[in-house]
N, C-alpha and C. Protein backbone atom coordinates (compact mmCIF):
# COMPACT_ATOMS: atom_id res chain seq x y z
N UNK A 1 -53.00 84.23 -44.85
CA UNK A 1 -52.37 83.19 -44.09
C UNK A 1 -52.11 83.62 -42.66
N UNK A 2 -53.37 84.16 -42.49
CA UNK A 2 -52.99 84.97 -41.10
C UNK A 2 -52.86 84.01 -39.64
N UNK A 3 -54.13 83.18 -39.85
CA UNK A 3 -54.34 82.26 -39.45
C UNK A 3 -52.98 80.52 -38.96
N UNK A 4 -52.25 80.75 -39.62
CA UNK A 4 -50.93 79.71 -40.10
C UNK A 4 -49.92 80.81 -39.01
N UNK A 5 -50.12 81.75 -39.49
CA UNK A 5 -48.81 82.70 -38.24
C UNK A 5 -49.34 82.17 -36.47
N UNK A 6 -50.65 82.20 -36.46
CA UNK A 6 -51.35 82.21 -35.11
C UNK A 6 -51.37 80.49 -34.97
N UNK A 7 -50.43 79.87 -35.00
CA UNK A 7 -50.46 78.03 -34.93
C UNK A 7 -50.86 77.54 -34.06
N UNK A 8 -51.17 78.11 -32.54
CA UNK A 8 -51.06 77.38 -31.68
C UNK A 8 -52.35 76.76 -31.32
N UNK A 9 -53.15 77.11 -31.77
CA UNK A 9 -54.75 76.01 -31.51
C UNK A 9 -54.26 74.93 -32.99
N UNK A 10 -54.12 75.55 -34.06
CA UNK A 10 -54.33 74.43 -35.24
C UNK A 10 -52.91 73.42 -34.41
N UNK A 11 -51.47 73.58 -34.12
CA UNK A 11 -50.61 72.94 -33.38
C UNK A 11 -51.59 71.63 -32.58
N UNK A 12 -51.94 72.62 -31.80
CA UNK A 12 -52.48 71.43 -30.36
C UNK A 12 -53.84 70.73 -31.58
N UNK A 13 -54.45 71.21 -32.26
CA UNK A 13 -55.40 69.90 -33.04
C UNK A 13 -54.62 68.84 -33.18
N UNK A 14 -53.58 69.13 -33.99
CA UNK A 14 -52.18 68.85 -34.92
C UNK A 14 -52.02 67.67 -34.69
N UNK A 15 -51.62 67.98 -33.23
CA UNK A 15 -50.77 66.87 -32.35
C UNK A 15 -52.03 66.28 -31.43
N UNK A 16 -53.35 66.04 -31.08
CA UNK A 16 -54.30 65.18 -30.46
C UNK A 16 -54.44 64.52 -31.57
N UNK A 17 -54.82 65.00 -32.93
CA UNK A 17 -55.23 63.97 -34.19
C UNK A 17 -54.26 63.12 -33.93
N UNK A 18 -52.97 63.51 -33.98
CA UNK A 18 -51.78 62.33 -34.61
C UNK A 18 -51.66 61.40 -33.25
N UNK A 19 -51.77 61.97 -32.24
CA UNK A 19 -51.70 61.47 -31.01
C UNK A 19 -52.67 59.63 -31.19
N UNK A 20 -54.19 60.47 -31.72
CA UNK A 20 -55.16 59.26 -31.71
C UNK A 20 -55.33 58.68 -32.82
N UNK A 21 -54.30 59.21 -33.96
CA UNK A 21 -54.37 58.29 -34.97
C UNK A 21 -54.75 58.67 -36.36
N UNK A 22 -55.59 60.30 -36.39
CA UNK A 22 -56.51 60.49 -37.11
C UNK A 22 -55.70 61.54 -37.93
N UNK A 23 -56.97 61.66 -39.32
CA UNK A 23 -56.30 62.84 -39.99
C UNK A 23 -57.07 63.71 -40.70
N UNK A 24 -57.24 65.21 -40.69
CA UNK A 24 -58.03 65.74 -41.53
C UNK A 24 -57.42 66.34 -42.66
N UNK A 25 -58.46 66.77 -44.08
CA UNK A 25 -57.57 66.60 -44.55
C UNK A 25 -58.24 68.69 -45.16
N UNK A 26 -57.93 69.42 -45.32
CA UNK A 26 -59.11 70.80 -45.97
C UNK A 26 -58.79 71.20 -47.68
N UNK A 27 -59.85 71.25 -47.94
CA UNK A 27 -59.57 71.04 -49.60
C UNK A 27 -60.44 72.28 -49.58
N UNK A 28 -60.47 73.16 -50.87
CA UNK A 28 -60.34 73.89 -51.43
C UNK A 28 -60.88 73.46 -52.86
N UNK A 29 -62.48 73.65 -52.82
CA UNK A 29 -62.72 73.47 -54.10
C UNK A 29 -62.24 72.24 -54.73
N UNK A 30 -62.36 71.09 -54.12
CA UNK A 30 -62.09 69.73 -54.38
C UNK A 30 -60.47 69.40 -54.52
N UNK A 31 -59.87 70.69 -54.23
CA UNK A 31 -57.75 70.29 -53.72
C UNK A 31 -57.67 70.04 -52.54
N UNK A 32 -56.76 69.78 -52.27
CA UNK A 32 -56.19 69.73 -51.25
C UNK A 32 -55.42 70.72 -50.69
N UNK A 33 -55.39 71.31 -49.64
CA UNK A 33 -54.76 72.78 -48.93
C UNK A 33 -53.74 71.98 -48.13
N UNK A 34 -54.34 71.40 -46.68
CA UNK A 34 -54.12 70.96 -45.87
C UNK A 34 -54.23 69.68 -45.00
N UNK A 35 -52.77 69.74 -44.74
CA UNK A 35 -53.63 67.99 -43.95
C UNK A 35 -53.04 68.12 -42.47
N UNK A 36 -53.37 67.59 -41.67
CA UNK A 36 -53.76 67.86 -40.20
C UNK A 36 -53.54 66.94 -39.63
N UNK A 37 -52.97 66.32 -38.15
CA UNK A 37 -52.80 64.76 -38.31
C UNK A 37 -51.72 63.79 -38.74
N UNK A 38 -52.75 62.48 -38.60
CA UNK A 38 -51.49 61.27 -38.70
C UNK A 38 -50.57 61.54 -40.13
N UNK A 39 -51.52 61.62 -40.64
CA UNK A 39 -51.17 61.55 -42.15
C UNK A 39 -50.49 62.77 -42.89
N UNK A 40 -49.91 63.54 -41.98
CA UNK A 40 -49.20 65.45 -42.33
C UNK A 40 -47.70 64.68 -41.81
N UNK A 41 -47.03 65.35 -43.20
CA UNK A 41 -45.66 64.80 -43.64
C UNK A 41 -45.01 66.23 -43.66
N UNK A 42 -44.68 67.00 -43.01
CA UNK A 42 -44.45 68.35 -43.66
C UNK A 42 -43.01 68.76 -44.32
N UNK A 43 -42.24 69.22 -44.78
CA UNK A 43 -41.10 69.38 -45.15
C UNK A 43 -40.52 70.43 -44.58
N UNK A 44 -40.66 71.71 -45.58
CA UNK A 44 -40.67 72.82 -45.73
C UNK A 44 -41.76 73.55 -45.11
N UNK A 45 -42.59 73.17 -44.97
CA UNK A 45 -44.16 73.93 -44.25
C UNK A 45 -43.71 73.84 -42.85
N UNK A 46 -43.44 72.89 -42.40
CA UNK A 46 -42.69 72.53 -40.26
C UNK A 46 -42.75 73.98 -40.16
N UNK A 47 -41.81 74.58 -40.70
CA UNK A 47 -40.64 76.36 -40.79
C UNK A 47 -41.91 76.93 -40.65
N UNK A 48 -42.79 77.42 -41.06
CA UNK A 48 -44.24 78.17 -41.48
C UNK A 48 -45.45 77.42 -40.14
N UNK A 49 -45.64 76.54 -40.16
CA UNK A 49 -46.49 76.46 -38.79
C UNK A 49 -46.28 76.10 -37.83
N UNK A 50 -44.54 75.28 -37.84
CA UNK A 50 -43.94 75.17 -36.04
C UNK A 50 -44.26 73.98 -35.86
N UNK A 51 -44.90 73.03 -36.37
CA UNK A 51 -45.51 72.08 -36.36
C UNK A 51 -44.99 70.62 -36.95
N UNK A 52 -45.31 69.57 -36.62
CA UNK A 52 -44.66 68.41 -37.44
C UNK A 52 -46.49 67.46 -37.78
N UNK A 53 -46.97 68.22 -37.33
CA UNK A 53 -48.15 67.95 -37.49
C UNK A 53 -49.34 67.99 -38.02
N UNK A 54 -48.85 69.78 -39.07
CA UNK A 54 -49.43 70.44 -40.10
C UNK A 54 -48.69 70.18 -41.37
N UNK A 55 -49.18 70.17 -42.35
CA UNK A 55 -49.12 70.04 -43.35
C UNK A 55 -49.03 71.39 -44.52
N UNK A 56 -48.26 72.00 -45.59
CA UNK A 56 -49.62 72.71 -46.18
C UNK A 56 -49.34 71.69 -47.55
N UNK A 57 -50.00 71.83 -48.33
CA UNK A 57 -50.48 70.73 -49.64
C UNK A 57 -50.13 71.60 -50.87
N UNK A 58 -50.60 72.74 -50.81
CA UNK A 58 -50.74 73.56 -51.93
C UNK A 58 -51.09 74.94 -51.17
N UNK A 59 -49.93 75.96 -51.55
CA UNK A 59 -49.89 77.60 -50.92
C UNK A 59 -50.86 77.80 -51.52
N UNK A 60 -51.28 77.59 -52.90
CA UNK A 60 -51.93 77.97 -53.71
C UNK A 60 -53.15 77.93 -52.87
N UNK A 61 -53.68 76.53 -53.17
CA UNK A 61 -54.79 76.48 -52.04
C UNK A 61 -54.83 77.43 -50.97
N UNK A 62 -54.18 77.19 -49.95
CA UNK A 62 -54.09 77.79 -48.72
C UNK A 62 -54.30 79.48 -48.75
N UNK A 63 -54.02 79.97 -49.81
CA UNK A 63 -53.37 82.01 -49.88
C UNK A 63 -54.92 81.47 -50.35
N UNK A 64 -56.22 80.99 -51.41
CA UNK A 64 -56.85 81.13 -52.09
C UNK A 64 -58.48 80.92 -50.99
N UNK A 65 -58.02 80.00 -49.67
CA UNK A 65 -58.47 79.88 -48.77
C UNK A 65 -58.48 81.07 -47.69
N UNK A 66 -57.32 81.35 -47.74
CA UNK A 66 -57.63 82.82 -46.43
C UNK A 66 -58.38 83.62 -47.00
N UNK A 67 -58.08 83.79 -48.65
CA UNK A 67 -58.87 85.03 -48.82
C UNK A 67 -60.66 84.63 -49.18
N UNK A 68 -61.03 83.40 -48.94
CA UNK A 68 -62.27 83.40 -49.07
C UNK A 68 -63.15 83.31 -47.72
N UNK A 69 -62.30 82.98 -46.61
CA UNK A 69 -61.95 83.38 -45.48
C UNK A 69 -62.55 84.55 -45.07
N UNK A 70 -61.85 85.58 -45.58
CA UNK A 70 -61.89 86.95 -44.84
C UNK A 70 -62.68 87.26 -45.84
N UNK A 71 -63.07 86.80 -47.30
CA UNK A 71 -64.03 87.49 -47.97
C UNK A 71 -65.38 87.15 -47.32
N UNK A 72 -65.51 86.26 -46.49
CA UNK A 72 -66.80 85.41 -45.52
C UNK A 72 -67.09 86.08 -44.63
N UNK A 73 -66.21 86.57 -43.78
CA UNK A 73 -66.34 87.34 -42.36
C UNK A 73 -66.51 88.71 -43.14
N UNK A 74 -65.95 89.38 -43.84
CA UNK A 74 -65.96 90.82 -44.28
C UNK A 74 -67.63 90.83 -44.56
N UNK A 75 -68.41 89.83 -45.11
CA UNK A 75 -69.64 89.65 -45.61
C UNK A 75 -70.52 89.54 -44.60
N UNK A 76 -70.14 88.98 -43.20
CA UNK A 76 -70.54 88.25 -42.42
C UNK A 76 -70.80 89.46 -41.58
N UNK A 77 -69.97 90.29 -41.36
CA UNK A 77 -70.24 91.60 -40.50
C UNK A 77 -70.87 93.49 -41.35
């Protein structure tokens, strides 16, 4: 979740999506992780990305995502 500490590019997406209306949403093997955008309700997650604009859906997802993540780039280099 290294990525979620470093908010400030996913932030500024965050807030142009919601700005114009839009929403993405990142799934994980057909879940849902994250939602991005108009449609990111956050509660408890705000605290974790600073954001009113991020979402997370499922940690589960998300911890199961970084590490396929860095298992990509570790492969990748």
């Amino acid at each position: 979740m290294d990525y979620l500490k470093s908010s400030r590019p996913q932030k500024k997406v965050g807030t142009l999506l919601d700005n114009k209306g839009l929403s993405i949403s990142i799934l994980r093997k057909g879940k849902k992780a994250l939602s991005i955008g108009r449609e990111a309700s956050p509660k408890i997650s705000s605290l974790l990305t600073r954001s009113d604009d991020i979402q997370i859906d499922s940690i589960r997802q998300v911890a199961k995502l970084d590490r396929d993540i860095k298992k990509a780039n570790e492969n990748k280099n």
